[in-house]
Protein backbone atom coordinates (compact mmCIF):
# COMPACT_ATOMS: atom_id res chain seq x y z
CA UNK A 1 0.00 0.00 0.00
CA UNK A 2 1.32 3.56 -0.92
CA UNK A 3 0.94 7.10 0.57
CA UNK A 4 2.10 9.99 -1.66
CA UNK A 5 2.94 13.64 -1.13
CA UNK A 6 -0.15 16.28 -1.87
CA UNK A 7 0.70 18.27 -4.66
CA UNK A 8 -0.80 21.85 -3.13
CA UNK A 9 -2.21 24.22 -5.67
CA UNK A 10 -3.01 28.00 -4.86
CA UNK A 11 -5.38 29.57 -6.63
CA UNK A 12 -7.45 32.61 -6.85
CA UNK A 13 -10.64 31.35 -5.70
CA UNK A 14 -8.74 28.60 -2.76
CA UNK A 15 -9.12 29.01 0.70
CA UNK A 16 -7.74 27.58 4.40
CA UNK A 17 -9.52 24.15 4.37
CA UNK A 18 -7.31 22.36 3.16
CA UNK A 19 -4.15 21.78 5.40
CA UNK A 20 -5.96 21.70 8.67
CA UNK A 21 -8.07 19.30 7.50
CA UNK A 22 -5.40 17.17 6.05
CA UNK A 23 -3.13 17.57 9.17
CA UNK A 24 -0.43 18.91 7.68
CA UNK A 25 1.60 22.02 8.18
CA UNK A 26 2.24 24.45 5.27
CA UNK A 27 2.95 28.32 4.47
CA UNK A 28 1.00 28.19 1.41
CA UNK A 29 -2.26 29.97 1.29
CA UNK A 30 -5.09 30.39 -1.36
CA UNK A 31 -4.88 26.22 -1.27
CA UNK A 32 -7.78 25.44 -3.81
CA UNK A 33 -6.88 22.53 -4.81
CA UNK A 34 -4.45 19.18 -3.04
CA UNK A 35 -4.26 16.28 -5.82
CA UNK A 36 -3.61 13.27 -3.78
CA UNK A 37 -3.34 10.75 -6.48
CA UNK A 38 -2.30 12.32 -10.23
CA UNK A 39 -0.33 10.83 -13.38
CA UNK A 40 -1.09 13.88 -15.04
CA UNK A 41 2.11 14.72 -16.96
CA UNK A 42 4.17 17.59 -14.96
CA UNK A 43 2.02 16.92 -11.82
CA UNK A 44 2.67 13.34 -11.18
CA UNK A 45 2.45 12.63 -7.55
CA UNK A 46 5.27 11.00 -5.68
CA UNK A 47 5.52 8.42 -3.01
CA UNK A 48 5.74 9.78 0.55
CA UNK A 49 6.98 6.94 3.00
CA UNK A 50 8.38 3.47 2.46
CA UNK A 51 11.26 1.48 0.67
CA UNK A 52 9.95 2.97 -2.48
CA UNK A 53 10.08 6.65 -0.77
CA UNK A 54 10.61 9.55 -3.54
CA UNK A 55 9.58 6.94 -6.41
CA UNK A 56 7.13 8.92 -9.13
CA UNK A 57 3.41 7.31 -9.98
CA UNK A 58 4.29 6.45 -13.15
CA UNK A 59 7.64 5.11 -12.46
CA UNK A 60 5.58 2.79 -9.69
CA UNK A 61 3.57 1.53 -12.34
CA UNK A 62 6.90 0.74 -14.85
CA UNK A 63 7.95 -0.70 -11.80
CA UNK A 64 5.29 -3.22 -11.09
CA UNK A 65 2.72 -3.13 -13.54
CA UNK A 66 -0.29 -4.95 -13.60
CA UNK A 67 0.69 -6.69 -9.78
CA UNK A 68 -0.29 -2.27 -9.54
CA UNK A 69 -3.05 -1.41 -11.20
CA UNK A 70 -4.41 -4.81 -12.77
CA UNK A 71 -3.64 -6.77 -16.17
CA UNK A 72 -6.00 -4.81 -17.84
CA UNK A 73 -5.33 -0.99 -16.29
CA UNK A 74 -1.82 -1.68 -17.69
CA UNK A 75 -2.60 -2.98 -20.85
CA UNK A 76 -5.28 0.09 -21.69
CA UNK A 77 -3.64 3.20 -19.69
CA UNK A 78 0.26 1.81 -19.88
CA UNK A 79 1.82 3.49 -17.15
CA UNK A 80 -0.71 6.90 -17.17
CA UNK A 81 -2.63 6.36 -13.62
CA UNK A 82 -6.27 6.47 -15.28
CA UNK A 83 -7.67 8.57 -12.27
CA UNK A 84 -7.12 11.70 -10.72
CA UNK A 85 -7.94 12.24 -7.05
CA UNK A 86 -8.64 15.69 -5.37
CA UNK A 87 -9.61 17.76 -2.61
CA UNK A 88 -11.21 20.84 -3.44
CA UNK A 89 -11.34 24.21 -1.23
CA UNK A 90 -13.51 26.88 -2.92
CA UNK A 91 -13.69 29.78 -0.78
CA UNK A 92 -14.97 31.56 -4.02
CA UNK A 93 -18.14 30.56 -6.94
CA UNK A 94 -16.08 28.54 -9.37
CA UNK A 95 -16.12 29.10 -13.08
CA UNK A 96 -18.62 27.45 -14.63
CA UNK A 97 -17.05 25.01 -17.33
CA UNK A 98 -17.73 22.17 -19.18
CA UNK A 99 -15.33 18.86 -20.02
CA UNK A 100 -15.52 17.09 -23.28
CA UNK A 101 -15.70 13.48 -23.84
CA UNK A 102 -13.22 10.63 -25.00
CA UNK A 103 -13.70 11.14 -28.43
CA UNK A 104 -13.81 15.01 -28.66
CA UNK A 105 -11.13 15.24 -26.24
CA UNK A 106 -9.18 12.68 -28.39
CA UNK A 107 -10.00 14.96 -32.07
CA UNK A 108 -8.80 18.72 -30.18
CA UNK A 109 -6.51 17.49 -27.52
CA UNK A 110 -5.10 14.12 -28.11
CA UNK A 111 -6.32 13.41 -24.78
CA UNK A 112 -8.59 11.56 -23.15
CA UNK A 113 -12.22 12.85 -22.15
CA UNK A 114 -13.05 13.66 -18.66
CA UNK A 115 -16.12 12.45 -16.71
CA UNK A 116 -16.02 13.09 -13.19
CA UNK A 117 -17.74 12.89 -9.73
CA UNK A 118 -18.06 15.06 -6.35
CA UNK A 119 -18.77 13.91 -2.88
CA UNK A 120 -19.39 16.68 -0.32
CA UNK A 121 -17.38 16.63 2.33
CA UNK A 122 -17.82 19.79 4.29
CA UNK A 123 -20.75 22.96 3.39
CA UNK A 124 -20.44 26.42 5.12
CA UNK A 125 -23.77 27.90 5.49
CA UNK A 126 -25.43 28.52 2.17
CA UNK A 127 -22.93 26.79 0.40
CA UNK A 128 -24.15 25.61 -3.22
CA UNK A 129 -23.17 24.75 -6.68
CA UNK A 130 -24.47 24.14 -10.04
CA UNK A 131 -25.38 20.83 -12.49
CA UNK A 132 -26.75 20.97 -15.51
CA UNK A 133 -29.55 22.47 -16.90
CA UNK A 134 -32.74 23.34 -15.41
CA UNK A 135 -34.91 24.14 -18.75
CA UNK A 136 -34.33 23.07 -22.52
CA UNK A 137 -31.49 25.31 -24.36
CA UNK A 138 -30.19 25.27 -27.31
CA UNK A 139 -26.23 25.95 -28.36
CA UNK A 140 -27.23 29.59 -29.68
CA UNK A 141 -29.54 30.04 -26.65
CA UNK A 142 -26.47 29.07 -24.48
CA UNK A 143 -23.36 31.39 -26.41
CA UNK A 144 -26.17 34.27 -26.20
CA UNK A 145 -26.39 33.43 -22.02
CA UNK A 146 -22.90 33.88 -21.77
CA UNK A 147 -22.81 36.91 -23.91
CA UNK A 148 -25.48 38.94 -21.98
CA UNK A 149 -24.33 37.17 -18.22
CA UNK A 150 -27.52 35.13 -18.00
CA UNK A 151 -26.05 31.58 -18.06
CA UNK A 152 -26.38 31.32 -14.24
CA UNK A 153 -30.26 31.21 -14.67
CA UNK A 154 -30.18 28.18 -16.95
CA UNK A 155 -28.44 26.34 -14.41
CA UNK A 156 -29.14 23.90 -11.78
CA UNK A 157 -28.34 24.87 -8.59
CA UNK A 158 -28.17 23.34 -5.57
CA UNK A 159 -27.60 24.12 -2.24
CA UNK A 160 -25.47 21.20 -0.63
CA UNK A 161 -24.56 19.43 2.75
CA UNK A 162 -21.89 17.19 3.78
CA UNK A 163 -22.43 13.18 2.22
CA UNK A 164 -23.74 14.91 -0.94
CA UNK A 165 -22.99 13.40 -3.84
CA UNK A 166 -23.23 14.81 -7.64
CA UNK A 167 -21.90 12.20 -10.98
CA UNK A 168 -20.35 14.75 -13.62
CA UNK A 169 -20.58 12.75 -17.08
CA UNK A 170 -18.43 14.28 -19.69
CA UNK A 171 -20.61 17.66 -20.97
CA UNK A 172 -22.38 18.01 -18.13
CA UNK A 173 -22.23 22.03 -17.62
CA UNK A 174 -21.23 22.63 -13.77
CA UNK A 175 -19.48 24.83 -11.36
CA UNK A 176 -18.62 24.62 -7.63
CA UNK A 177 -19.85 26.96 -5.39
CA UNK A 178 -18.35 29.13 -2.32
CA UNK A 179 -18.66 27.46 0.40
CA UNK A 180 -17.88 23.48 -1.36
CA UNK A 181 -15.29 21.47 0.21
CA UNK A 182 -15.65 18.49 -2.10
CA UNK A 183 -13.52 15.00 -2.88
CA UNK A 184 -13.57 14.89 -6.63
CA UNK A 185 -12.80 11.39 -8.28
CA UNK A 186 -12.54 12.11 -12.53
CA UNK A 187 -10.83 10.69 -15.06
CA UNK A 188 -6.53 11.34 -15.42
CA UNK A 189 -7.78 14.39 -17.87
CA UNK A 190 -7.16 17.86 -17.43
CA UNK A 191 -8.98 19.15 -20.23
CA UNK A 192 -11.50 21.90 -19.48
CA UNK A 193 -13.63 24.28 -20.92
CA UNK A 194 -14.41 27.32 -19.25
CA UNK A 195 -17.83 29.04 -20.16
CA UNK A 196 -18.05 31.53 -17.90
CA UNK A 197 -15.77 33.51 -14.93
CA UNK A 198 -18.27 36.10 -13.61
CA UNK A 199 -15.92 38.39 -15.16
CA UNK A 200 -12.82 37.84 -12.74
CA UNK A 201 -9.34 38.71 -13.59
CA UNK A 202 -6.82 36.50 -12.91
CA UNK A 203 -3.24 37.11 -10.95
CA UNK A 204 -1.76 38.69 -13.68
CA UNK A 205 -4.71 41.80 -13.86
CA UNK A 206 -6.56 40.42 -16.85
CA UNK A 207 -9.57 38.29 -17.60
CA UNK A 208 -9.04 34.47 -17.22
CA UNK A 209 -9.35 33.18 -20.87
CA UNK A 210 -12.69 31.66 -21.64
CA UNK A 211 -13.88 28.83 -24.04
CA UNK A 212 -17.13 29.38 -24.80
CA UNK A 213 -17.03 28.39 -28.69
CA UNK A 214 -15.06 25.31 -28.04
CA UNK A 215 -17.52 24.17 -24.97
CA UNK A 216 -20.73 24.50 -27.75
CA UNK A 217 -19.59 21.09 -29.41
CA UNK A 218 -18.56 19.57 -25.65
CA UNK A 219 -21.41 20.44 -23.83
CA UNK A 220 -24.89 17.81 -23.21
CA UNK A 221 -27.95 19.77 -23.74
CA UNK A 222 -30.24 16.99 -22.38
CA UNK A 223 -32.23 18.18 -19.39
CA UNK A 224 -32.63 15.68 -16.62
CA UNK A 225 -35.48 15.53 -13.19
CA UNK A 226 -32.57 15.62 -11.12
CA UNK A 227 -28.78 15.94 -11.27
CA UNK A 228 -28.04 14.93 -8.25
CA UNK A 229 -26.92 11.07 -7.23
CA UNK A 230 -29.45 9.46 -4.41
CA UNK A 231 -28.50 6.75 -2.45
CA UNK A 232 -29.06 5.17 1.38
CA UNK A 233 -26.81 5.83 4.24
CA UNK A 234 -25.75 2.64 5.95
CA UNK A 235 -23.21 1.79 8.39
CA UNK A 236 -20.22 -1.06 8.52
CA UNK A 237 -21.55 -1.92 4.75
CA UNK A 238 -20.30 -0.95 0.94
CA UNK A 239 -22.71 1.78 -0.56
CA UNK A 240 -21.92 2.02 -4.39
CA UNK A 241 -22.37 5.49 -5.15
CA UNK A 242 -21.28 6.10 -8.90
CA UNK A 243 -20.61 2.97 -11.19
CA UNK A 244 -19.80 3.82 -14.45
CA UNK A 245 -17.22 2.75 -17.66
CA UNK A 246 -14.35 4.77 -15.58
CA UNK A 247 -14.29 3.70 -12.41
CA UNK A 248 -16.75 2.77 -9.08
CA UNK A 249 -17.18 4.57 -6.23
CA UNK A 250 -18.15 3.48 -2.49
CA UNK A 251 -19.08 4.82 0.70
CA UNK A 252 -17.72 2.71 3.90
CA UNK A 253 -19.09 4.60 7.14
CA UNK A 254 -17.26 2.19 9.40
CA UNK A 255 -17.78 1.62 13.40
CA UNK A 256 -16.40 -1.32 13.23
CA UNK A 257 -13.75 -3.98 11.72
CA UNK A 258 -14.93 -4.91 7.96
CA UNK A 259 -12.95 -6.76 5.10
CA UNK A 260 -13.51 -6.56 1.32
CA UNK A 261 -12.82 -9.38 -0.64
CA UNK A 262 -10.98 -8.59 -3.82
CA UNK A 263 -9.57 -11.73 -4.90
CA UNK A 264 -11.87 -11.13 -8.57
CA UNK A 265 -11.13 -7.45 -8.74
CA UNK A 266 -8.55 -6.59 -11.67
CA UNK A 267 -7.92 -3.08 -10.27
CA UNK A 268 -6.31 -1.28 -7.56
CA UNK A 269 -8.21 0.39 -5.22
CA UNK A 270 -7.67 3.99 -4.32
CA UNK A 271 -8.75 4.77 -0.55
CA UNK A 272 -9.96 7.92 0.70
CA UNK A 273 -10.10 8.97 4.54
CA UNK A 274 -13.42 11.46 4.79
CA UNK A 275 -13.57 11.13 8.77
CA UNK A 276 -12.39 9.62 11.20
CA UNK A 277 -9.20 7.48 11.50
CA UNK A 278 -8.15 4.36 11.54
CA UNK A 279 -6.23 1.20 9.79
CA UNK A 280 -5.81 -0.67 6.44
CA UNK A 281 -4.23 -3.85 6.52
CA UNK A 282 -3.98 -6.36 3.65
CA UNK A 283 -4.13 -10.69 3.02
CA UNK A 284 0.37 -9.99 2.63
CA UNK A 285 0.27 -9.07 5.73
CA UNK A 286 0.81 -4.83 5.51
CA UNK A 287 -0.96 -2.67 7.83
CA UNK A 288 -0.83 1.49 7.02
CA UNK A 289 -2.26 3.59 9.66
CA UNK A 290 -4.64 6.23 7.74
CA UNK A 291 -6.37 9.44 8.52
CA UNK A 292 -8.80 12.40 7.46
CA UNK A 293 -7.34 14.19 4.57
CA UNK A 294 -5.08 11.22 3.19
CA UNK A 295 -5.56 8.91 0.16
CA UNK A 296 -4.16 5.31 -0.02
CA UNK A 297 -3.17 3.16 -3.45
CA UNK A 298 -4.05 -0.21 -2.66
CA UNK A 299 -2.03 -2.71 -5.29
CA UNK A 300 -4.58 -5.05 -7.94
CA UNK A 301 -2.39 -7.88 -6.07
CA UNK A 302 -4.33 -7.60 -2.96
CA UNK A 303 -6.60 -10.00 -2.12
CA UNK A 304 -8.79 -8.80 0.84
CA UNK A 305 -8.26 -5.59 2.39
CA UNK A 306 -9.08 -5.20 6.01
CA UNK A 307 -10.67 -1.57 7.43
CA UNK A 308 -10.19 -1.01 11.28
CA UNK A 309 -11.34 2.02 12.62
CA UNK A 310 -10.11 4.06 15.77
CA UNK A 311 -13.86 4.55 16.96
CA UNK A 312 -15.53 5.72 13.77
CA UNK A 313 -14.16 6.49 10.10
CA UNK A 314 -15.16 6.84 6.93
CA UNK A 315 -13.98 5.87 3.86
CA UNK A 316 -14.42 6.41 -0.65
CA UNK A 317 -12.77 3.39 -2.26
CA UNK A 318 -12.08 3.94 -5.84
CA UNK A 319 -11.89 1.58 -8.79
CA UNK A 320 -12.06 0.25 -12.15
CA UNK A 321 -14.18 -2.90 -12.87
């Protein structure tokens, strides 16, 4: 099992969240954004503690391929992690912006598509953000939004509490709110679109660049009942949340010992510590002590994976089925 070092992004819109609830000790401020588990190229996280100490993600995966991520992870994504794991701080309304999928992303970017998923993990008080569209629009209707600062009425929007939980499918118009503190599980993309900025400037005095034209083709104009992603709260059991072609997300809210068989899973398994604290321990015998704020890569070799918690904690667990 495998801790890496948070790779710490300050940004215009970030805020204090982020460290103290992580546990860790910084002089950075403005921290919007901590990846916690990234191949993306230039940002690639690094391994924080163990014989393979200082040892970059994608190096790991060279390393020990599909005993890593599973026989066929390695054969489809090579050694590219295929998912990119995040806090998010927004002590500011975030653009709104749109991703494109797969094949779009593939045509413009030579990249791959980026669908996406937020669980809520902390809300100030009238703390919101946005998900599709409410009403049908079409892609003049939208550009002519954006042009006279309406696009905020066409919009979804929600206001949130902790345990929420939202599934972002590539073209799905959103935005985070002020106010989010979210764990955001998407695709190893970092392709984005943004539509709109409430006319902000950026560091450097002038308005962040938008992408309005190029979002038209990206965006899904189909109008849904509901955006966001229902499901029951249980304790000491696996709640699927999101199960889609790029990867599956559970909820463990654990008072007690539980073990997950994954002796048929071809994946790894990225854990993420919500509350709480407590211990992983594996069939080869490793035990990691993990807490709030820190994410764990579990190897596709593992059999069972044991989840002990020091009173209560509370877990995401990540894969690719």
């Amino acid at each position: 099992m495998y801790k890496f070092k948070p790779i710490l992004k300050s940004v215009i819109w970030g805020g204090e969240k982020i460290a103290p609830y992580k546990q860790i000790e910084t002089d950075q401020h403005g921290i919007g954004e901590s990846w916690e588990l990234s191949g993306v190229k230039d940002n690639e996280s690094v391994v924080s503690e163990g014989p393979e100490e200082g040892t970059k993600l994608p190096d790991l995966i060279a390393r020990h391929g599909s005993t890593l991520v599973g026989r066929d992870n390695f054969e489809r994504f090579g050694t590219e992690f295929p998912l990119l794991i995040k806090f998010i701080d927004a002590r500011q309304d975030l653009s709104i912006q749109v991703h494109p999928n797969d094949e779009l992303a593939w045509k413009r970017h030579q990249s791959k598509g980026k669908t996406e998923m937020w669980y809520v993990v902390g809300a100030d008080e009238g703390a919101h953000l946005r998900s599709g569209f409410a009403k049908e629009v079409t892609p003049e209707e939208y550009a002519a939004s954006v042009a006279d600062n309406t696009i905020t009425d066409l919009l979804t929007d929600y206001q949130i509490q902790p345990g929420d939980v939202f599934f972002l499918p590539a073209g799905r118009v959103h935005a985070i709110g002020a106010g989010s503190f979210i764990a955001e599980i998407q695709q190893t993309s970092n392709i984005t679109y943004r539509i709109y900025d409430y006319g902000r400037v950026g560091a450097d005095g002038k308005p962040r660049e938008l992408h309005t034209e190029l979002a038209k083709d990206a965006i899904d104009y189909t109008v849904q009942p509901d955006y966001r992603t229902h499901y029951r709260h249980e304790y000491d059991k696996r709640v699927e949340l999101v199960s889609c072609p790029y990867f599956t997300t559970s909820l463990y809210d654990l008072t007690r010992q539980q073990s997950i068989d994954l002796s048929r899973l071809d994946s790894f398994v990225v854990v993420i510590c919500i509350e709480g604290s407590g211990t992983l321990t594996t069939d080869a015998g490793s035990s990691l002590p993990i807490h709030r704020g820190e994410t764990v890569l579990v190897p596709a070799s593992t059999w069972s994976m044991g989840m002990i918690p020091d009173g209560r904690m509370k877990l995401l667990t990540s894969w690719i089925a």
